[in-house]
N, C-alpha and C. Protein backbone atom coordinates (compact mmCIF):
# COMPACT_ATOMS: atom_id res chain seq x y z
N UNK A 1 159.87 2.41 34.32
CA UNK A 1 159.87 3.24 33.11
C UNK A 1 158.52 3.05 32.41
N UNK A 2 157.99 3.85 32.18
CA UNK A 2 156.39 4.02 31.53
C UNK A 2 156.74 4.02 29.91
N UNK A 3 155.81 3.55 29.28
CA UNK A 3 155.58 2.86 27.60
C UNK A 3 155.41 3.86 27.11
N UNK A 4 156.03 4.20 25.83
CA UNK A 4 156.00 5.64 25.49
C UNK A 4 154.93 5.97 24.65
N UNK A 5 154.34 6.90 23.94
CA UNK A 5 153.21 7.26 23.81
C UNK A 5 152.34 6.49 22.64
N UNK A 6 153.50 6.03 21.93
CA UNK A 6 152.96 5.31 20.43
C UNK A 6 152.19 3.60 21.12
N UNK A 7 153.01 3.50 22.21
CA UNK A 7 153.21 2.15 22.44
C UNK A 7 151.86 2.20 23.17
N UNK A 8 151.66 3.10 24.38
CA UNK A 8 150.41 3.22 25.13
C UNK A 8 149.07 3.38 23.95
N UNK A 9 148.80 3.99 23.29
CA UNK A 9 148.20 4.66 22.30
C UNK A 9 147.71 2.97 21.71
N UNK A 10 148.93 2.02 21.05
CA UNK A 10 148.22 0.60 20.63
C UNK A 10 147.74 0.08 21.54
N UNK A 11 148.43 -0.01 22.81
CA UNK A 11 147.45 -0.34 24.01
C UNK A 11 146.15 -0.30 23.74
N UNK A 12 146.28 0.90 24.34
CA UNK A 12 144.72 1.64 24.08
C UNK A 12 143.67 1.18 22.66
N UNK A 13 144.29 0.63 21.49
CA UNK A 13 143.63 0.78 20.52
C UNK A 13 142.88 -0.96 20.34
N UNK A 14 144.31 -1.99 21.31
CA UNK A 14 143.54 -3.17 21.74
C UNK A 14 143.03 -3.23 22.24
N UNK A 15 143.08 -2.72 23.38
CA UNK A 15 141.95 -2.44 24.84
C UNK A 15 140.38 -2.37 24.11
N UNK A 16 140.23 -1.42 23.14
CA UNK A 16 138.95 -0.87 23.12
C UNK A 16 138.70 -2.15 21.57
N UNK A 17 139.40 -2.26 20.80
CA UNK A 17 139.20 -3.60 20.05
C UNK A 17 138.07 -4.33 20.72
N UNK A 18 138.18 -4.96 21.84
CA UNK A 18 137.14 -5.99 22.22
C UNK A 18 135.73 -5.78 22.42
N UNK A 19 135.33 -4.35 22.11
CA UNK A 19 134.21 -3.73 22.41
C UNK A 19 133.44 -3.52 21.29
N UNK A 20 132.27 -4.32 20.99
CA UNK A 20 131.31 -4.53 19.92
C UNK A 20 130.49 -3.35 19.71
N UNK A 21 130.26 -2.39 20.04
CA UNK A 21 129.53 -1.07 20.12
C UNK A 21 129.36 0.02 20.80
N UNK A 22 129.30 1.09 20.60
CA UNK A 22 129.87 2.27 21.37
C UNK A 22 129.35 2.29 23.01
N UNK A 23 128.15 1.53 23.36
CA UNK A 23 127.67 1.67 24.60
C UNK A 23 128.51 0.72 25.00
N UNK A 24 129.45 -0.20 24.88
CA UNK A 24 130.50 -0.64 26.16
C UNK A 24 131.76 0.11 25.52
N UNK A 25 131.82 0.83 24.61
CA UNK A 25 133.05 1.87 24.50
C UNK A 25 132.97 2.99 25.35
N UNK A 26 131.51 3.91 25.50
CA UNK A 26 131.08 4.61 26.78
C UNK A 26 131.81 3.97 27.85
N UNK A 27 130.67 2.88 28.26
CA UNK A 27 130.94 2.37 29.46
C UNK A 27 132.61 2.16 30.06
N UNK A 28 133.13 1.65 28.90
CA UNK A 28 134.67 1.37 29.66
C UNK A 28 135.73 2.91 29.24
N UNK A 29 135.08 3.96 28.83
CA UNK A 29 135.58 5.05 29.43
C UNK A 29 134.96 6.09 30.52
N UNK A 30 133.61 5.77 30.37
CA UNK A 30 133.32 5.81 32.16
C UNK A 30 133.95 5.08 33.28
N UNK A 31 134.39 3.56 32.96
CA UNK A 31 135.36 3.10 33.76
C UNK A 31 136.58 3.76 34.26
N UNK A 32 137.26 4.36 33.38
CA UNK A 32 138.45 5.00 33.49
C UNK A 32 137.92 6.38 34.04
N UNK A 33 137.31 6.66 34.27
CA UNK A 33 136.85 7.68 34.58
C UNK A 33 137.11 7.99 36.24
N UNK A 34 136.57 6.46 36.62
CA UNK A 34 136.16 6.12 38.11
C UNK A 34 137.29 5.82 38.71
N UNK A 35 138.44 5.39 37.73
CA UNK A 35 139.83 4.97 38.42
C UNK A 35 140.71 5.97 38.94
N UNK A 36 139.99 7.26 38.10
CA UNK A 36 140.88 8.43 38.61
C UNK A 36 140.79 8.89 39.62
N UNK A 37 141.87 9.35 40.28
CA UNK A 37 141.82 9.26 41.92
C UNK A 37 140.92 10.63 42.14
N UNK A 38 140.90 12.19 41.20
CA UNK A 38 140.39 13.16 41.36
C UNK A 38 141.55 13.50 42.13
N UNK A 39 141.15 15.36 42.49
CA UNK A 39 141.59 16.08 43.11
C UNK A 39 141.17 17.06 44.65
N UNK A 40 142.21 17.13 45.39
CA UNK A 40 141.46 17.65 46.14
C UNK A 40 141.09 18.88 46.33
N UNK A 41 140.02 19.68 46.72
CA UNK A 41 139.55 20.75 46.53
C UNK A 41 140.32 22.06 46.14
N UNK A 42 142.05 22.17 47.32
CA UNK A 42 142.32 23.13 47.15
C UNK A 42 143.28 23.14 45.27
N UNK A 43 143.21 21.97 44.94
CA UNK A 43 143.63 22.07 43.47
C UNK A 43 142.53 22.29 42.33
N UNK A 44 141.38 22.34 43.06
CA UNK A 44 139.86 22.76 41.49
C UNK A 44 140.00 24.37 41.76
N UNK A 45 141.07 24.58 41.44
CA UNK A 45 141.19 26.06 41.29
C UNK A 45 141.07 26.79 39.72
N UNK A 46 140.67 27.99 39.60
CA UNK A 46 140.97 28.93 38.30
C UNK A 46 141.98 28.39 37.80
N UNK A 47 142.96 28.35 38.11
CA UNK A 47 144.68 28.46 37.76
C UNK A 47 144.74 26.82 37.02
N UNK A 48 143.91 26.14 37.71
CA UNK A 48 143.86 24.29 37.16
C UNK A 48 142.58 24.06 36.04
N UNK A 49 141.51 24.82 36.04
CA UNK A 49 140.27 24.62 35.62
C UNK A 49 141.02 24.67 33.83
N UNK A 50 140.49 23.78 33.05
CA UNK A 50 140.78 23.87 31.64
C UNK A 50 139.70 24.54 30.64
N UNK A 51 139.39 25.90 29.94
CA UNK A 51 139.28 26.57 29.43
C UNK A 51 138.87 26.23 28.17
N UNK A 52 137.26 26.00 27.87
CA UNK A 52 137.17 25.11 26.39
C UNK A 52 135.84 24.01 26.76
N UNK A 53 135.84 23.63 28.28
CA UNK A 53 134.79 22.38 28.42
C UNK A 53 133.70 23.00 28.59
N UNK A 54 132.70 22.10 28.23
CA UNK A 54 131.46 22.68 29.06
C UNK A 54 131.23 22.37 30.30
N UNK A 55 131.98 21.16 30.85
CA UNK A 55 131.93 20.45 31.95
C UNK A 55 132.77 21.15 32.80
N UNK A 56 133.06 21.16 34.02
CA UNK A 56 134.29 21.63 35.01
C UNK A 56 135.20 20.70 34.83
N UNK A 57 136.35 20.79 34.29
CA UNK A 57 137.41 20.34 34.05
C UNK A 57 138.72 20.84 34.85
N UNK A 58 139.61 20.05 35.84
CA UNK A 58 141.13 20.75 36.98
C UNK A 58 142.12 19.63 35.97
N UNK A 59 142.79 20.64 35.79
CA UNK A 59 144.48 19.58 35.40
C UNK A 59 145.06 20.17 36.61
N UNK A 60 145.92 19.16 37.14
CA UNK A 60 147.02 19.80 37.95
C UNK A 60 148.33 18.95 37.05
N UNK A 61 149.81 19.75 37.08
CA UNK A 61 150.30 19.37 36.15
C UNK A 61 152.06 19.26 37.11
N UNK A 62 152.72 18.85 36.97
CA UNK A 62 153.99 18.61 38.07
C UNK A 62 155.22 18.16 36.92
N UNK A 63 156.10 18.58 36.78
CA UNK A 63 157.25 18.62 35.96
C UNK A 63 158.08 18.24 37.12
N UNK A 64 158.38 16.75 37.04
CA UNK A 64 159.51 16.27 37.98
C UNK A 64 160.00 15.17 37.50
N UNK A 65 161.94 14.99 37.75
CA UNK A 65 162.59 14.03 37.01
C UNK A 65 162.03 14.08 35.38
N UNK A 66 162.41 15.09 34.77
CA UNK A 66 162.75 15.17 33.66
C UNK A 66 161.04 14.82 32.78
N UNK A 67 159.71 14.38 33.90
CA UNK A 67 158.83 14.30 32.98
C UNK A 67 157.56 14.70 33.51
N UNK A 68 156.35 14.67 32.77
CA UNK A 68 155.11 15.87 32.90
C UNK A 68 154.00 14.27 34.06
N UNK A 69 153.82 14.66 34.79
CA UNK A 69 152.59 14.30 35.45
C UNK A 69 151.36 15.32 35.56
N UNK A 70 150.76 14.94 35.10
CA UNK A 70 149.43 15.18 35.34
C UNK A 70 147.97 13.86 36.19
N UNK A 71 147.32 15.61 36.80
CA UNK A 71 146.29 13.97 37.85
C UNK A 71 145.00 15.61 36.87
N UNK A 72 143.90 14.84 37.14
CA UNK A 72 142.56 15.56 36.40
C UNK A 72 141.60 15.01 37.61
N UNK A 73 140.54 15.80 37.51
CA UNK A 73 139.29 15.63 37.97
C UNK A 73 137.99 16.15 36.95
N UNK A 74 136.94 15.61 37.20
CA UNK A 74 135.81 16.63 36.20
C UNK A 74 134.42 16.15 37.22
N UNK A 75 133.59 17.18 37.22
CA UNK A 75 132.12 17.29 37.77
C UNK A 75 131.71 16.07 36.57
N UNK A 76 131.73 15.89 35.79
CA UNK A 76 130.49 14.96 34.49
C UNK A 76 131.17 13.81 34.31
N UNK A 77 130.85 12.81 34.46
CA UNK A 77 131.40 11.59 34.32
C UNK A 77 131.90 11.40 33.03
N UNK A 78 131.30 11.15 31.78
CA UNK A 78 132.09 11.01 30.43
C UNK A 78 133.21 11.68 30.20
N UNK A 79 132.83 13.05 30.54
CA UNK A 79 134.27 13.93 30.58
C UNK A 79 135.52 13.36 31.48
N UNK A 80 134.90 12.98 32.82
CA UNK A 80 136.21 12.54 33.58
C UNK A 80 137.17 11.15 33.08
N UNK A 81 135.78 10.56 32.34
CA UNK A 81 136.82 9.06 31.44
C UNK A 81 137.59 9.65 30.52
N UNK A 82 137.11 10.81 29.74
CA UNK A 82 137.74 11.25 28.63
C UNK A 82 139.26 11.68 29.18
N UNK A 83 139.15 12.05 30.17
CA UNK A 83 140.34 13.05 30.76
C UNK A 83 141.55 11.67 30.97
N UNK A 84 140.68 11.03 31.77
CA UNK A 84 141.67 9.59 32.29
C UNK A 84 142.17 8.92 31.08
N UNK A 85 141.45 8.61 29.65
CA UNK A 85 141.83 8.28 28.39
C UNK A 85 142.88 8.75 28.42
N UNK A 86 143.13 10.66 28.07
CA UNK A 86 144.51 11.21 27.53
C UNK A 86 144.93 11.09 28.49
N UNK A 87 145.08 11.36 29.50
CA UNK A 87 146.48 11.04 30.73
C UNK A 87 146.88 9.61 30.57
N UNK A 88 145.76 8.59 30.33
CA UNK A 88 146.41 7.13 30.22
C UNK A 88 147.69 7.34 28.78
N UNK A 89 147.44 8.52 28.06
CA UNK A 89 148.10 8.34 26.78
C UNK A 89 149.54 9.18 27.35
N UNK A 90 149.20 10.32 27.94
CA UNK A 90 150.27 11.50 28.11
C UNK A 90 151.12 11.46 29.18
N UNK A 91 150.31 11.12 30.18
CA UNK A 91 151.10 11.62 31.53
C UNK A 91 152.25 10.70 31.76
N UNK A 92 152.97 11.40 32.52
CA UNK A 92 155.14 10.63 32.91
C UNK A 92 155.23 10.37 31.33
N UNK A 93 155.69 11.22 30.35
CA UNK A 93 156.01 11.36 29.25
C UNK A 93 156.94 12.73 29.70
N UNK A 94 157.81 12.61 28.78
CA UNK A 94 158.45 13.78 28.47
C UNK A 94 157.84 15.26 27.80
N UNK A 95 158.27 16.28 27.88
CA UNK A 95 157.38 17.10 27.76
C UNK A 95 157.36 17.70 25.98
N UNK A 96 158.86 17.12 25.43
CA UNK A 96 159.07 17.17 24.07
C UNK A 96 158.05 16.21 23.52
N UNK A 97 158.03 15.06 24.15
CA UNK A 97 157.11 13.54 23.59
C UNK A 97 155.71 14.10 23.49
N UNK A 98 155.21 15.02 24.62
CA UNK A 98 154.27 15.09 24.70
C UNK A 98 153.43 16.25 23.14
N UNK A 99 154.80 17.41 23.27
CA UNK A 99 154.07 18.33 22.44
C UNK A 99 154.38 17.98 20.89
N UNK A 100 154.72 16.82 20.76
CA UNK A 100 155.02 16.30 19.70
C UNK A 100 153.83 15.32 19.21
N UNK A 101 153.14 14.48 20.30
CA UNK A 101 152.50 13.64 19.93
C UNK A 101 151.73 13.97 18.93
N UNK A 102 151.46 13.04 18.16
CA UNK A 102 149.86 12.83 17.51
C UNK A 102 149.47 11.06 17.70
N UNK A 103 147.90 12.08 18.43
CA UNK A 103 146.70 11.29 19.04
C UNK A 103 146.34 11.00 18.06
N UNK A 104 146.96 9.50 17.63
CA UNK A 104 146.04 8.65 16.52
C UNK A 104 145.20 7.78 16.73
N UNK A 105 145.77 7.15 18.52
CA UNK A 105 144.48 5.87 18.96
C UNK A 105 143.33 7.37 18.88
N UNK A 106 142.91 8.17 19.10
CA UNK A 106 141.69 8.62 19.46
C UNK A 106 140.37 8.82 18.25
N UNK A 107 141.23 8.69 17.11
CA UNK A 107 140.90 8.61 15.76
C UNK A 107 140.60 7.21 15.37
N UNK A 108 141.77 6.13 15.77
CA UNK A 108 141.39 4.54 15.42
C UNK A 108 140.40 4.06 16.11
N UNK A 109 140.50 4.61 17.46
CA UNK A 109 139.05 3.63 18.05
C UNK A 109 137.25 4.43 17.81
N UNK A 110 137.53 5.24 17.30
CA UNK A 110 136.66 5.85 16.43
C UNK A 110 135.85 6.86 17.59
N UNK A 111 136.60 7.38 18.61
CA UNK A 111 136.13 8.43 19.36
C UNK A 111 135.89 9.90 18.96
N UNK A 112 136.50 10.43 18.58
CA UNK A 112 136.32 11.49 17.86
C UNK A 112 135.28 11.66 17.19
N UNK A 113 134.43 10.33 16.08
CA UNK A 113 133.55 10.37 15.18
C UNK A 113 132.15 10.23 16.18
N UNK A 114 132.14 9.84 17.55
CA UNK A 114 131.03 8.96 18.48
C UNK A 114 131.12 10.39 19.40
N UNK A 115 132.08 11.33 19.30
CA UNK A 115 131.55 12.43 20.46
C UNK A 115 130.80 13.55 19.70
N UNK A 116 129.83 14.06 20.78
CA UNK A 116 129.30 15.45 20.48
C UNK A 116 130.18 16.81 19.88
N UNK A 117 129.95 17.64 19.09
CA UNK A 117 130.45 18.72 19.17
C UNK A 117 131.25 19.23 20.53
N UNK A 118 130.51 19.81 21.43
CA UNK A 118 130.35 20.05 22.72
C UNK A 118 131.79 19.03 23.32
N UNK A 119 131.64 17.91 23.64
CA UNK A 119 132.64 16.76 23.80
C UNK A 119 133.95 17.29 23.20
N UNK A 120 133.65 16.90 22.13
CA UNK A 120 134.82 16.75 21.15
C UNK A 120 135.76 18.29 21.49
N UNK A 121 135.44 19.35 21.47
CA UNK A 121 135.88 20.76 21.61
C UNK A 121 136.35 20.59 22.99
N UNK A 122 135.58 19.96 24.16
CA UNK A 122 136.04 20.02 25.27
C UNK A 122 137.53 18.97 25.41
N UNK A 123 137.21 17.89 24.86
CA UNK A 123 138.84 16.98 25.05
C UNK A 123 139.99 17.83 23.95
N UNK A 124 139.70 18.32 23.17
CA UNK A 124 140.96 18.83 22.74
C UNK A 124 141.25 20.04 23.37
N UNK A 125 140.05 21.07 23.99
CA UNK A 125 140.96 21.97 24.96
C UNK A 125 141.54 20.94 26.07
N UNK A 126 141.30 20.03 26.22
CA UNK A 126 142.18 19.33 27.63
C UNK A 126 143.74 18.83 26.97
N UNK A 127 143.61 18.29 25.46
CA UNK A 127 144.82 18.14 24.92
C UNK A 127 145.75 19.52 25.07
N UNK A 128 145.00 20.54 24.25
CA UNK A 128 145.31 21.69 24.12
C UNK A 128 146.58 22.25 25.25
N UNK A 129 145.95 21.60 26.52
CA UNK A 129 146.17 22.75 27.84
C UNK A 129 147.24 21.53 28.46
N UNK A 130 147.31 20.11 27.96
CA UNK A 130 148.36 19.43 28.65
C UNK A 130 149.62 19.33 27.71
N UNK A 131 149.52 20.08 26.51
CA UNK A 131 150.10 20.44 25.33
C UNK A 131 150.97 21.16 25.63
N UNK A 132 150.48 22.82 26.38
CA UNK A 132 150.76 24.17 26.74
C UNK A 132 151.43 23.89 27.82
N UNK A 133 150.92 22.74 28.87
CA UNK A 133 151.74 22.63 30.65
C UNK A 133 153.08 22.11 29.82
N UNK A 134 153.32 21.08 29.17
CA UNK A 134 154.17 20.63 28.46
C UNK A 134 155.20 21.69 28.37
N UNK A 135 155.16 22.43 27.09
CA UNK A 135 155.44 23.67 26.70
C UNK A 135 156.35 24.62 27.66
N UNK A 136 155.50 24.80 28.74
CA UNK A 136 155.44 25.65 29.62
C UNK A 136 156.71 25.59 30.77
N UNK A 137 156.58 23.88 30.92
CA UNK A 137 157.89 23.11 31.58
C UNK A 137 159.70 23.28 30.71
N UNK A 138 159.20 23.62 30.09
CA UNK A 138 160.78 23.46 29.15
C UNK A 138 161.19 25.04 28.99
N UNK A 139 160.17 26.11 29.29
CA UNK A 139 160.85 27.19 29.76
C UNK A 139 161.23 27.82 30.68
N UNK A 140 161.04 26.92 31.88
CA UNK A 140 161.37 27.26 33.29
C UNK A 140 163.33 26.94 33.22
């Protein structure tokens, strides 16, 4: 059973605690970046590409046993940590949990204030669109 979103989210907000300045806050979401397994080609499709990045951004998204998986890939490395961040927060969540959340670690560890315009617009269309797969699952 996976930690539900509030619980992952403090995770996340100790995790990045130990990090004295934004260049090992980069760095250890470039880490996460690298852990992500990616996708394989025939899933970097139109139909997966997320709508909003500047970067090439694929969600693939799977509604099974009652909860939302998502796997991501991205061409730009920061973006692909960014992606692995919210899935570390969202994914095998329920799809009510999900469109309910509010992303407060992303605000406490002070990401939001440390990204670009550009950035910043691109991770919330990725919220945006794992928001909508969410959504999307509960009307099938």
């Amino acid at each position: 059973m996976s930690a539900n979103i509030n619980e992952t989210q403090n995770i996340v907000i100790e995790d990045f605690s130990f990090f004295d300045d934004w260049m090992q806050r980069y760095e250890q979401i470039i880490e996460m970046g690298k852990s992500l397994p990616g996708l394989s080609e025939t899933l970097k499709s139109d139909e997966n590409r997320v709508v909003g990045c500047q970067s090439n951004v694929w969600l693939h998204s799977v509604f099974e046993d009652g909860l939302m998986k998502y796997d991501a890939d991205s061409d730009a490395v920061i973006t692909k940590g960014l992606v692995a961040l919210v899935l570390k927060i969202l994914s095998n969540q329920t799809p009510e949990n999900i469109i309910k959340a509010d992303l407060y670690a992303l605000d406490q560890i002070g990401l939001r204030e440390h990204l670009s315009p550009n950035r910043k617009n691109g991770m919330d269309a990725m919220i945006q669109t794992i928001k909508e797969r969410a959504a999307n699952s509960l009307s099938r």
